[in-house]
C-alpha atoms as a PDB file:
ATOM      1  CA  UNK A   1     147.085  70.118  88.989  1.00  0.00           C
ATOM      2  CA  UNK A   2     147.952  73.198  90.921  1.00  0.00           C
ATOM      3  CA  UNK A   3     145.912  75.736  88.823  1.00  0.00           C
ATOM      4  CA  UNK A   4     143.217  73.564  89.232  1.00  0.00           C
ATOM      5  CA  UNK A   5     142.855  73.588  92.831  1.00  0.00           C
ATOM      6  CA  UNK A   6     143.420  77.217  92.691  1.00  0.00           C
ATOM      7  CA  UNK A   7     140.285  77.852  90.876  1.00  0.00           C
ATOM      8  CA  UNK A   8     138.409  75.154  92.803  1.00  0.00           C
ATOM      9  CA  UNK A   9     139.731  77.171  95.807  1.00  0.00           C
ATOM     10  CA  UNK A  10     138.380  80.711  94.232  1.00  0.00           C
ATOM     11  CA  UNK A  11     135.106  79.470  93.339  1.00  0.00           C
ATOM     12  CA  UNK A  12     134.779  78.241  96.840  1.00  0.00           C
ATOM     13  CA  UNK A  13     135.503  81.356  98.502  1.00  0.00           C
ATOM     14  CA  UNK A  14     133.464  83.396  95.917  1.00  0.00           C
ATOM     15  CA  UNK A  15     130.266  81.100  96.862  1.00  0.00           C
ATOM     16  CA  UNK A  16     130.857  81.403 101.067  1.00  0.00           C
ATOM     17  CA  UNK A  17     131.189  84.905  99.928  1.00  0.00           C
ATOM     18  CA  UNK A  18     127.978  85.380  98.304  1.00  0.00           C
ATOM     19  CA  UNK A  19     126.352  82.906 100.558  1.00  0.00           C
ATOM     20  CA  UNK A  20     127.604  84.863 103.586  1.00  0.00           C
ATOM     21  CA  UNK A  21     126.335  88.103 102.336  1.00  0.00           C
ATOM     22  CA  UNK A  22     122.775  86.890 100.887  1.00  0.00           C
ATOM     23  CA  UNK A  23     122.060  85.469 104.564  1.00  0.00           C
ATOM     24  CA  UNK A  24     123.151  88.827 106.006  1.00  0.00           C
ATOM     25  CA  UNK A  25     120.586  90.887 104.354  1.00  0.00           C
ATOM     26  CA  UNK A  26     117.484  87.588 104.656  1.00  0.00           C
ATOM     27  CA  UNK A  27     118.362  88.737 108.141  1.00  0.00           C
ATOM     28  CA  UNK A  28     118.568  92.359 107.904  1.00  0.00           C
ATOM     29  CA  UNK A  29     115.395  92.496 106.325  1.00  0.00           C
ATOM     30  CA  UNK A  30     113.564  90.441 108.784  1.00  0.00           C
ATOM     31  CA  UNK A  31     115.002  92.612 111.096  1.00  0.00           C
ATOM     32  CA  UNK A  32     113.815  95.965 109.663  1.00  0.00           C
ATOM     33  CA  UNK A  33     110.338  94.450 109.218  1.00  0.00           C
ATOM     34  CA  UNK A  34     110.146  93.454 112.805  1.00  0.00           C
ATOM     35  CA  UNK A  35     111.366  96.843 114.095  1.00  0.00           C
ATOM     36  CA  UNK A  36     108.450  98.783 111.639  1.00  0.00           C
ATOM     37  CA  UNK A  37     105.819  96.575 113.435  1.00  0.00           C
ATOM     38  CA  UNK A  38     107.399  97.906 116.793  1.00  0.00           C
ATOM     39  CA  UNK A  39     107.747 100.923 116.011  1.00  0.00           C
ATOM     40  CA  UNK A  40     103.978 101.290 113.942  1.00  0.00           C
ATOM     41  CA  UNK A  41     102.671  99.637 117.607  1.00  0.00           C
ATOM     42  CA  UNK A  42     103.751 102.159 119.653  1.00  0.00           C
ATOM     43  CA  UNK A  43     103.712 105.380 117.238  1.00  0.00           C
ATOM     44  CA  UNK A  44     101.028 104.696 115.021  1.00  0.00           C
ATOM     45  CA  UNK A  45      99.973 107.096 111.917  1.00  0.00           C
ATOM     46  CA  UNK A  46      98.446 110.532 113.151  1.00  0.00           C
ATOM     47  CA  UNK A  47      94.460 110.580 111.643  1.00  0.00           C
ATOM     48  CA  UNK A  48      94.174 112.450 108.618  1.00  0.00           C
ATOM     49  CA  UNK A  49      92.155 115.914 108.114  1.00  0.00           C
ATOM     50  CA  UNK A  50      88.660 115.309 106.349  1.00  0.00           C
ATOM     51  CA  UNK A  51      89.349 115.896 102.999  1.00  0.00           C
ATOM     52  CA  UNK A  52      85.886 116.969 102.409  1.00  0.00           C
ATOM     53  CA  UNK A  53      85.911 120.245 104.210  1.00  0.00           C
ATOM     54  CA  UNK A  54      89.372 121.076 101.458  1.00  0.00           C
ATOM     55  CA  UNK A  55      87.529 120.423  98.793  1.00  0.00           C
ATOM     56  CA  UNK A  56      85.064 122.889  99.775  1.00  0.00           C
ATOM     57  CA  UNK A  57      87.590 125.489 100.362  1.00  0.00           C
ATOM     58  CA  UNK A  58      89.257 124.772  96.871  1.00  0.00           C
ATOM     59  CA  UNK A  59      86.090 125.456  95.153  1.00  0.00           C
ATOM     60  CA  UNK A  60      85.562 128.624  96.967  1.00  0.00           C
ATOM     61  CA  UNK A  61      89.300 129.158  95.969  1.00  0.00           C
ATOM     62  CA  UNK A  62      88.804 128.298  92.672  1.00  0.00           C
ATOM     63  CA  UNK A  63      85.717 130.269  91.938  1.00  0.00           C
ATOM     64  CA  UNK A  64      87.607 133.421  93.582  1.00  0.00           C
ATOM     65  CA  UNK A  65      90.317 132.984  91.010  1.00  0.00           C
ATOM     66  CA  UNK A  66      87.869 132.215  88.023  1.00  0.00           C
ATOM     67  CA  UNK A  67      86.066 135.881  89.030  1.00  0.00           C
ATOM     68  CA  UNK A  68      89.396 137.633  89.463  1.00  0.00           C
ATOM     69  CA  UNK A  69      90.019 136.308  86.095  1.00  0.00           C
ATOM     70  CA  UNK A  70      87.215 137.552  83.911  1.00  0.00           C
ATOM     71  CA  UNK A  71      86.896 140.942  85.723  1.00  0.00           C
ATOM     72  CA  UNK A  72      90.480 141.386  83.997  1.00  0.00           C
ATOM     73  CA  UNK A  73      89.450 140.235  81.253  1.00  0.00           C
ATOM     74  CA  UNK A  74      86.410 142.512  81.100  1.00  0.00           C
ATOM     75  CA  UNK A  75      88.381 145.443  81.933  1.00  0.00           C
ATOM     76  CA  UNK A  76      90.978 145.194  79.470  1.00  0.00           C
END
């Protein structure tokens, strides 16, 4: 009778101690998910550069490299 409480016992404690720590992080991620809405309210993301005007320069860039390129090739 005694072992049997024992492991009735164990398996009690192991649930309230899964229980216990499956609430904790429900609440912790609430938490965090509140605090990124504060925080995103008062620092919101900075604007990002127009990605137009660096495609432009990377096909300047590229065609540099491309003519740096075959004038090797040409002189070698």
């Amino acid at each position: 009778m005694e072992e049997v409480n024992l492991i009735f016992e164990a398996t009690k404690f192991a649930i309230l101690g899964m229980g216990t720590v499956f609430i904790f992080l429900l609440i912790m991620v609430y938490v965090l998910n509140i605090q990124a809405k504060i925080v995103g309210k008062f620092f919101p993301d900075k604007k990002k550069e127009e990605p137009t005007k660096q495609i432009k320069d990377d096909k300047k860039i590229v065609a540099v490299i491309t003519g740096a390129i075959m004038a090797y090739k040409r002189g070698n």
